[in-house]
C-alpha atoms as a PDB file:
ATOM      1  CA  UNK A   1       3.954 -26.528  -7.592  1.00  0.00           C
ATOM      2  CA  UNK A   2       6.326 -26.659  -4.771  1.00  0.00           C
ATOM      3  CA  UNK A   3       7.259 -23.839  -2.582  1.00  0.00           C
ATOM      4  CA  UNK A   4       9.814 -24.206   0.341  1.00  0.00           C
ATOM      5  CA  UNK A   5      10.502 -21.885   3.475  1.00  0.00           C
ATOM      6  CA  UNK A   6      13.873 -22.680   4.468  1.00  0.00           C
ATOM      7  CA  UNK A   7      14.044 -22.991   8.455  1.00  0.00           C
ATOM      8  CA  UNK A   8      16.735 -23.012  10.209  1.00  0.00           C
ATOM      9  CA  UNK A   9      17.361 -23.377  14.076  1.00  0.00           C
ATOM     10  CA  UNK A  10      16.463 -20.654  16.249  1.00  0.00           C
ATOM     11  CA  UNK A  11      13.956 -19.999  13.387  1.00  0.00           C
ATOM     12  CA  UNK A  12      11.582 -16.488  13.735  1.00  0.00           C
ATOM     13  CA  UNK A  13       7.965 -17.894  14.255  1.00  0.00           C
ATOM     14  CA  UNK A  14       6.765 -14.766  12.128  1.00  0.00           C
ATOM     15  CA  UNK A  15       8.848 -14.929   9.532  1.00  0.00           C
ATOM     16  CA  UNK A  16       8.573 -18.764   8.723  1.00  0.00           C
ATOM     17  CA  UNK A  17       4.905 -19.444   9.811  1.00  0.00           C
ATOM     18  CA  UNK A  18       2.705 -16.161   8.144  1.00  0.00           C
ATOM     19  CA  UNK A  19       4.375 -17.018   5.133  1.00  0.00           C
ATOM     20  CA  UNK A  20       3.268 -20.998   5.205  1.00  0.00           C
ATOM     21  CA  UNK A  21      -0.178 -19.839   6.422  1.00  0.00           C
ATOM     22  CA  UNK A  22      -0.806 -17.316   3.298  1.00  0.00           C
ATOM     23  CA  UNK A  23       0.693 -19.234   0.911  1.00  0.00           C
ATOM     24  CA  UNK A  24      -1.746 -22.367   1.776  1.00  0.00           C
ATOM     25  CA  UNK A  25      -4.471 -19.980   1.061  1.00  0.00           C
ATOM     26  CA  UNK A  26      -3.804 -21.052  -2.632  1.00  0.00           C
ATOM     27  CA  UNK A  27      -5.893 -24.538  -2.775  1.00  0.00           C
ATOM     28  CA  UNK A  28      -5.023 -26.406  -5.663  1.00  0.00           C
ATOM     29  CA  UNK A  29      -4.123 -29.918  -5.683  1.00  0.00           C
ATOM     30  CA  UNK A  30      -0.869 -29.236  -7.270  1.00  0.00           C
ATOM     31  CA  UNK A  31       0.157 -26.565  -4.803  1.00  0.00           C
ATOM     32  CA  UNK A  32       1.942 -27.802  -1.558  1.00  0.00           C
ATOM     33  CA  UNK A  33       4.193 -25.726   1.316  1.00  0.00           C
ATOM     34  CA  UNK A  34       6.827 -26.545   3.000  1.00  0.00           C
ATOM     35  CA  UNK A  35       8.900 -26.330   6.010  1.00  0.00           C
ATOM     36  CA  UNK A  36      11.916 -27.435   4.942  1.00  0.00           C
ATOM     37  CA  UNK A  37      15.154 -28.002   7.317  1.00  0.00           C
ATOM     38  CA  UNK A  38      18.754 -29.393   7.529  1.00  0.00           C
ATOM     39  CA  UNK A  39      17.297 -31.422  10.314  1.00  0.00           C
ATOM     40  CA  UNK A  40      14.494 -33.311  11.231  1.00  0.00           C
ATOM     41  CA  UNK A  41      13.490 -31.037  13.699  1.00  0.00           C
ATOM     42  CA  UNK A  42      14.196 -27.215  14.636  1.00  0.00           C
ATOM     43  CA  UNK A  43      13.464 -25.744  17.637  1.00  0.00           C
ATOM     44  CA  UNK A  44      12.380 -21.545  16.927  1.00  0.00           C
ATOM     45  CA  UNK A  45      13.983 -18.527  18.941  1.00  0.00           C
ATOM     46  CA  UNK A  46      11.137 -19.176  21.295  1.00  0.00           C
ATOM     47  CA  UNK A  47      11.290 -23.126  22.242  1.00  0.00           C
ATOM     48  CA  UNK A  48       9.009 -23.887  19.139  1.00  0.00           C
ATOM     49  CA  UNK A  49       9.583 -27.300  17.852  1.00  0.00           C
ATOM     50  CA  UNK A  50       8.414 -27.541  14.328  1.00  0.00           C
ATOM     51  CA  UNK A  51       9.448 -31.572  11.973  1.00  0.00           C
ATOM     52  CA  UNK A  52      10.624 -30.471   8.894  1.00  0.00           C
ATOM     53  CA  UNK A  53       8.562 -31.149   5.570  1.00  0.00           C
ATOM     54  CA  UNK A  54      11.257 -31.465   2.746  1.00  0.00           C
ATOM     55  CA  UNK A  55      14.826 -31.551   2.930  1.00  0.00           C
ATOM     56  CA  UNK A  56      16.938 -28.772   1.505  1.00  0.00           C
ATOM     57  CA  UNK A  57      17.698 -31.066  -1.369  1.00  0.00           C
ATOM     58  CA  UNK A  58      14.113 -31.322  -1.742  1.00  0.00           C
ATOM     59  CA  UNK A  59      14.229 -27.090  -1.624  1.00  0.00           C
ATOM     60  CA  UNK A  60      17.013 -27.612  -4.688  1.00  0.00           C
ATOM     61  CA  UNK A  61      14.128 -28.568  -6.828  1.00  0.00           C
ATOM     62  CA  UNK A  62      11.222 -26.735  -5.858  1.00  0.00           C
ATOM     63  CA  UNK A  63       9.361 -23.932  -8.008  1.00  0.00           C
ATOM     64  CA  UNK A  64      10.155 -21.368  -5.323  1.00  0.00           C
ATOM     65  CA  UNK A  65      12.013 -20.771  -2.128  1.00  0.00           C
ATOM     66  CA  UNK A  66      11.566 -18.201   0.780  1.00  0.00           C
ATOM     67  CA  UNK A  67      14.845 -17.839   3.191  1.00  0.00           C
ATOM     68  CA  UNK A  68      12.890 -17.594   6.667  1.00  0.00           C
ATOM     69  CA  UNK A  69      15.588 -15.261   9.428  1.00  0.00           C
ATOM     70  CA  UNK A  70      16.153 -16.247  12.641  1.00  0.00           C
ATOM     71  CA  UNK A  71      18.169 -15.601  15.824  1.00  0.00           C
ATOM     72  CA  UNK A  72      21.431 -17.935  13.820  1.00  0.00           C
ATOM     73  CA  UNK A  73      21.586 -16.756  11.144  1.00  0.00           C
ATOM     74  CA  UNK A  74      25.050 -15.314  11.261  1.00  0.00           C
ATOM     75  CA  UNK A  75      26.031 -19.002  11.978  1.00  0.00           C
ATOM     76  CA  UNK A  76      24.568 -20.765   9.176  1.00  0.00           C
ATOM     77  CA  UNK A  77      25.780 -18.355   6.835  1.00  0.00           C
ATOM     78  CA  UNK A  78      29.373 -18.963   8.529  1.00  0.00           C
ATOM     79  CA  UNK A  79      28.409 -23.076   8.624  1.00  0.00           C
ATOM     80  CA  UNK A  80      30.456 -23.906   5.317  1.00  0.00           C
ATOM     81  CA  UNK A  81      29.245 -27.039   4.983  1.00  0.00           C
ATOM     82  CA  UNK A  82      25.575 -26.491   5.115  1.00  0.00           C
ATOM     83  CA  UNK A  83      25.946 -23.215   3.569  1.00  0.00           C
ATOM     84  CA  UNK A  84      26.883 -25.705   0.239  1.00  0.00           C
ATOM     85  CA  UNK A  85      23.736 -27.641   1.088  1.00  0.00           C
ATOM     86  CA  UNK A  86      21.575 -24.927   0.044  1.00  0.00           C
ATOM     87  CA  UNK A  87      21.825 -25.058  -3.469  1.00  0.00           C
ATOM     88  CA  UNK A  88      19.317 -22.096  -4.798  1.00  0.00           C
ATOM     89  CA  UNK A  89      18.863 -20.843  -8.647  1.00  0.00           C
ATOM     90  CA  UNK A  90      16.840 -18.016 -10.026  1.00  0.00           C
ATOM     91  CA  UNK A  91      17.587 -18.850 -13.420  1.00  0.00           C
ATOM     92  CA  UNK A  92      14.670 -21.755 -12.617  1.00  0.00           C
ATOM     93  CA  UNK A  93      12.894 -20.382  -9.291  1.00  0.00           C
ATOM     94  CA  UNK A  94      11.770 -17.565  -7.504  1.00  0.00           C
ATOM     95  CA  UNK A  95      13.482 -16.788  -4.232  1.00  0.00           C
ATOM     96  CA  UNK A  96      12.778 -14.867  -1.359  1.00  0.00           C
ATOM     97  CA  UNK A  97      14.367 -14.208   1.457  1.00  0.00           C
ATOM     98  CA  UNK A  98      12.842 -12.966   5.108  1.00  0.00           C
ATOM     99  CA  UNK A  99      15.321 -10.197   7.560  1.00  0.00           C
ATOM    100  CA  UNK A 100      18.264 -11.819   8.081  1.00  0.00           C
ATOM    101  CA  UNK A 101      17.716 -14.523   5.456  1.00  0.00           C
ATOM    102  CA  UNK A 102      18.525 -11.659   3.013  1.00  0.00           C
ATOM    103  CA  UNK A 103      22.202 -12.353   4.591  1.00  0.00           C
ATOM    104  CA  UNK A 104      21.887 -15.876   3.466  1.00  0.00           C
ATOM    105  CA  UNK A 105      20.917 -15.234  -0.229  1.00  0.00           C
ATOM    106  CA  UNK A 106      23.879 -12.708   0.111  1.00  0.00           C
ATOM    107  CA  UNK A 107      26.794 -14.985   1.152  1.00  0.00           C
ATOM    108  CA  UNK A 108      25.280 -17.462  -1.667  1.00  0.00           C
ATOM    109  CA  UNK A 109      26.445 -14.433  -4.391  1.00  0.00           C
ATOM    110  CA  UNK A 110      22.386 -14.375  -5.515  1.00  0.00           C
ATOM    111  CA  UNK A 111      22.061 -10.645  -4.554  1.00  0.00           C
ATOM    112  CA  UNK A 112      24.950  -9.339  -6.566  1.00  0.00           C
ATOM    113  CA  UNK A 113      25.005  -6.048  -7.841  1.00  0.00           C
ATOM    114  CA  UNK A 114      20.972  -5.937  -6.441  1.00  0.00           C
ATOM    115  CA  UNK A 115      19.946  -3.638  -3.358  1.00  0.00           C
ATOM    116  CA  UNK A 116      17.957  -5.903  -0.868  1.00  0.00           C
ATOM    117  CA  UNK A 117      15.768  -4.988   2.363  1.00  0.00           C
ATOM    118  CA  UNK A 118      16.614  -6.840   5.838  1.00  0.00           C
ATOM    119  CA  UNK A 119      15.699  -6.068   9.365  1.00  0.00           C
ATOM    120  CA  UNK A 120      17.244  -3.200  11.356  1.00  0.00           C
ATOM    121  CA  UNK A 121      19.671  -5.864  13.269  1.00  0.00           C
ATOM    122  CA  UNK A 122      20.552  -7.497  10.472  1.00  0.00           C
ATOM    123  CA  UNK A 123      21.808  -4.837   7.751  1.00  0.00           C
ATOM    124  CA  UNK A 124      25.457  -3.967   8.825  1.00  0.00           C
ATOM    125  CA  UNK A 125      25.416  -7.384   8.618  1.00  0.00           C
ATOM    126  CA  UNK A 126      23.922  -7.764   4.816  1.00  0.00           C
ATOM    127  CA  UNK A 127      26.208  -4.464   4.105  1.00  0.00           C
ATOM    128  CA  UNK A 128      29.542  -5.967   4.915  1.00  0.00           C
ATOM    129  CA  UNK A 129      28.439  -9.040   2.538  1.00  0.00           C
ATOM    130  CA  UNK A 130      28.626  -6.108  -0.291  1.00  0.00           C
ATOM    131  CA  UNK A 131      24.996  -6.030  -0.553  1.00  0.00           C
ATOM    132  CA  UNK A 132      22.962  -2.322  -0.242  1.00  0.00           C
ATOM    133  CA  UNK A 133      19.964  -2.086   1.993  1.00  0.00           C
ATOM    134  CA  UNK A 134      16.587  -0.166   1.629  1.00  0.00           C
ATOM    135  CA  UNK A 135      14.749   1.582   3.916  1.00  0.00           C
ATOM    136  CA  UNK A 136      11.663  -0.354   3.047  1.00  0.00           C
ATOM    137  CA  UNK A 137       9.549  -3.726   3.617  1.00  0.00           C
ATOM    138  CA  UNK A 138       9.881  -5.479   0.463  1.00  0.00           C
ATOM    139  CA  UNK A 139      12.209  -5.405  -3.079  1.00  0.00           C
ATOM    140  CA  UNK A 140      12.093  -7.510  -5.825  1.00  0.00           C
ATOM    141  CA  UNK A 141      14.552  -7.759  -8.480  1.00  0.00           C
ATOM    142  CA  UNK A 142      13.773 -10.373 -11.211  1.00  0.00           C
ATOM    143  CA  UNK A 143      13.230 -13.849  -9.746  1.00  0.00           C
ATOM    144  CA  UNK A 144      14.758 -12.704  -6.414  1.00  0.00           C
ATOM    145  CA  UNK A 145      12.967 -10.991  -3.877  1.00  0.00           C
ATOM    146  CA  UNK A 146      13.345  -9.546   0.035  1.00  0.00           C
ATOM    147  CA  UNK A 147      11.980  -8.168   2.772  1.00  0.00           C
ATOM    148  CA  UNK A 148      12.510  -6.536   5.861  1.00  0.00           C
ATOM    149  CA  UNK A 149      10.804  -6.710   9.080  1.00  0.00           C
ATOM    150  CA  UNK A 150       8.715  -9.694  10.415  1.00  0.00           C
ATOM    151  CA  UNK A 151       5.233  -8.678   9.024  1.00  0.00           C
ATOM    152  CA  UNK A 152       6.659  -7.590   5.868  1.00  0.00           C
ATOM    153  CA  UNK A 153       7.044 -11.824   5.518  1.00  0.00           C
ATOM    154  CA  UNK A 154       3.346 -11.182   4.259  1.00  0.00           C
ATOM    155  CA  UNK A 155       4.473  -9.360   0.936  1.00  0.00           C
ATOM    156  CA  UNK A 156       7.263 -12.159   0.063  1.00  0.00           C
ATOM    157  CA  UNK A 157       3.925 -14.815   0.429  1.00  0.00           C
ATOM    158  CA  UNK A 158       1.364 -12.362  -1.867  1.00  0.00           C
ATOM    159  CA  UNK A 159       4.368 -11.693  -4.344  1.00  0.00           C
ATOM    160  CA  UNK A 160       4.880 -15.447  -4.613  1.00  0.00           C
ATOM    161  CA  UNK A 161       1.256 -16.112  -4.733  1.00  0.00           C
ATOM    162  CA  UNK A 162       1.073 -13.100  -7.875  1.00  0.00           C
ATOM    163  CA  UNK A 163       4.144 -15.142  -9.933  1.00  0.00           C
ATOM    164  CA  UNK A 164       2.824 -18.449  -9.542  1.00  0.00           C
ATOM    165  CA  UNK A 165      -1.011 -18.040 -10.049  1.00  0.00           C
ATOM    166  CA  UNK A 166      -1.755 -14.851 -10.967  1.00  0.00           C
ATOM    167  CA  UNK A 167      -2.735 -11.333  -8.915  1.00  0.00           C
ATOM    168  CA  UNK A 168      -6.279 -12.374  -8.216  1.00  0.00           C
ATOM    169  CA  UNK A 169      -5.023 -15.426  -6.154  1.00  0.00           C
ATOM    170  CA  UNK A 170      -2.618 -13.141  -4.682  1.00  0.00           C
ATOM    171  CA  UNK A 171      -5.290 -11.024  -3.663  1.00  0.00           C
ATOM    172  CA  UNK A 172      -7.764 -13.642  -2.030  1.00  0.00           C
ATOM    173  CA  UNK A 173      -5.169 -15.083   0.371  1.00  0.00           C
ATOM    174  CA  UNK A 174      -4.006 -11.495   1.506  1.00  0.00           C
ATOM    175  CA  UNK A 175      -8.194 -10.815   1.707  1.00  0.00           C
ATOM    176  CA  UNK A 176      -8.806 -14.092   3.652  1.00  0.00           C
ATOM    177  CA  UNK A 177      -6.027 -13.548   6.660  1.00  0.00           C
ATOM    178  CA  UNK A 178      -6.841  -9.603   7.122  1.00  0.00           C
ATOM    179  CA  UNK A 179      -7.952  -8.484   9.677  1.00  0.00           C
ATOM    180  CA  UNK A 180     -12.267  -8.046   9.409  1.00  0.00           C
ATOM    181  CA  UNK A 181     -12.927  -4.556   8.931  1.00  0.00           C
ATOM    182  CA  UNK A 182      -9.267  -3.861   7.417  1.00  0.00           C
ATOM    183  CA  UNK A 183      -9.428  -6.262   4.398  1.00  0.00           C
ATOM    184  CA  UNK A 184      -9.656  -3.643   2.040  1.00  0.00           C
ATOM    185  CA  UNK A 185      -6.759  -1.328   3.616  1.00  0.00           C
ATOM    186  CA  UNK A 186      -4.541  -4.629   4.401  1.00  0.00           C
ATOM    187  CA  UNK A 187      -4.977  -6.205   0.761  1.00  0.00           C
ATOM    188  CA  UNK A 188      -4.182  -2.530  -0.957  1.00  0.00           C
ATOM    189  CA  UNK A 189      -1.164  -2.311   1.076  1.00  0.00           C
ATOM    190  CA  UNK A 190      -0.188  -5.575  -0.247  1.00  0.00           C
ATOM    191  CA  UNK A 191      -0.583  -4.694  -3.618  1.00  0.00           C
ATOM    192  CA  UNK A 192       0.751  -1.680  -3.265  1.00  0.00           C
ATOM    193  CA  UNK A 193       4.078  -3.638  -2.171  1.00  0.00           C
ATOM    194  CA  UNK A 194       4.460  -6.212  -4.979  1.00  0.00           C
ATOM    195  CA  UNK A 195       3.000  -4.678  -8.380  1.00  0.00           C
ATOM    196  CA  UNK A 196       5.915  -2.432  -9.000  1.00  0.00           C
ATOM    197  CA  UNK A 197       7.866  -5.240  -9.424  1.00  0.00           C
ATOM    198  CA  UNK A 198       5.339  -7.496 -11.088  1.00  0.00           C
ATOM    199  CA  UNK A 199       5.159  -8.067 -14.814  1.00  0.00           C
ATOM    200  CA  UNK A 200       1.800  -6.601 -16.853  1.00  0.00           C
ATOM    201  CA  UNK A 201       1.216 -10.004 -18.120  1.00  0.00           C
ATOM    202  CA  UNK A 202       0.747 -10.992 -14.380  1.00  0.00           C
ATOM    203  CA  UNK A 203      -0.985  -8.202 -13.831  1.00  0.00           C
ATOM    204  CA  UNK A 204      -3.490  -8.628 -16.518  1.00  0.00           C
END
């Protein structure tokens, strides 16, 4: 099982890194993260240099695929040419995108007819793409998902967790990162997020 967090230059630390940190939670042999990049290298939106992991080819082919946001965004998602590079499908993976990734799964025609959440800066932008906004932290419509504001990066990791191993495993990573003292309320939350749009075989 292969899930990739696409990261771009100028990358959000919050948006790219919670999600690789809960989503390692799950330890399996079988289950590996990664960062993966149109570069070797990307430096984040505050001097952050993180290597890449995979390739976005390699992010063609994995299981699932969560657009990180960043302080670019606008200009990868007017970058033609690497804009073709990303080559996503939810016919065969779950996708998620993070604030303004939500504008790259937009400009890629994957949100069609599909409202989407985004961060505050980013949602005139999501909006002229043709794409309606929601006034809340995380959506998920079929194999697509998004979410809107930088902790809210926590819900597209648990809801990826839920679809590829179940809501028990979902629940243990959210319970291990919590805060002590606020598992309970911070795991709830969680669940509270993702199980309306979870299957009841999932949730069984």
């Amino acid at each position: 099982m292969h899930i990739a967090i696409l990261t771009f230059e100028g990358f959000n630390e919050l948006d790219s890194l919670i999600a690789l940190g809960i989503l390692n939670r799950v330890k399996k042999p079988d289950w590996k993260v990664s960062i993966a990049s149109p570069s070797e290298e990307v430096r984040s939106m505050n001097g952050v240099v993180l290597k890449s992991q995979a390739t976005l080819d390699d992010a063609a082919n994995a299981d699932a695929v969560i657009v990180g946001s960043g302080m670019l965004t606008r200009q990868v998602a007017a970058d033609a040419s690497l804009m073709a590079r990303i080559r996503l499908d939810p016919s065969r993976q779950l996708l998620g995108a993070q604030c303004s990734g939500t504008l790259i799964l937009a400009k890629l025609g994957l949100l069609r007819d599909v409202p989407a959440c985004t961060d505050l800066t980013t949602k005139p932008w999501v909006e002229e793409a043709g794409v309606r906004t929601l006034d809340q932290p995380f959506v998920a419509n079929g194999n697509v998902a998004t979410a809107g504001g930088c902790l809210a990066s926590q819900y597209l990791a648990v809801w990826v967790i839920a679809r590829l191993e179940g809501i028990e495993a979902a629940r243990s990573a959210m319970h291990y990162v919590a805060p002590v003292g606020e598992k309970d309320v911070y795991v709830e939350r969680a669940m509270k997020n993702i199980t309306p749009f979870i299957d009841a075989a999932t949730l069984a």
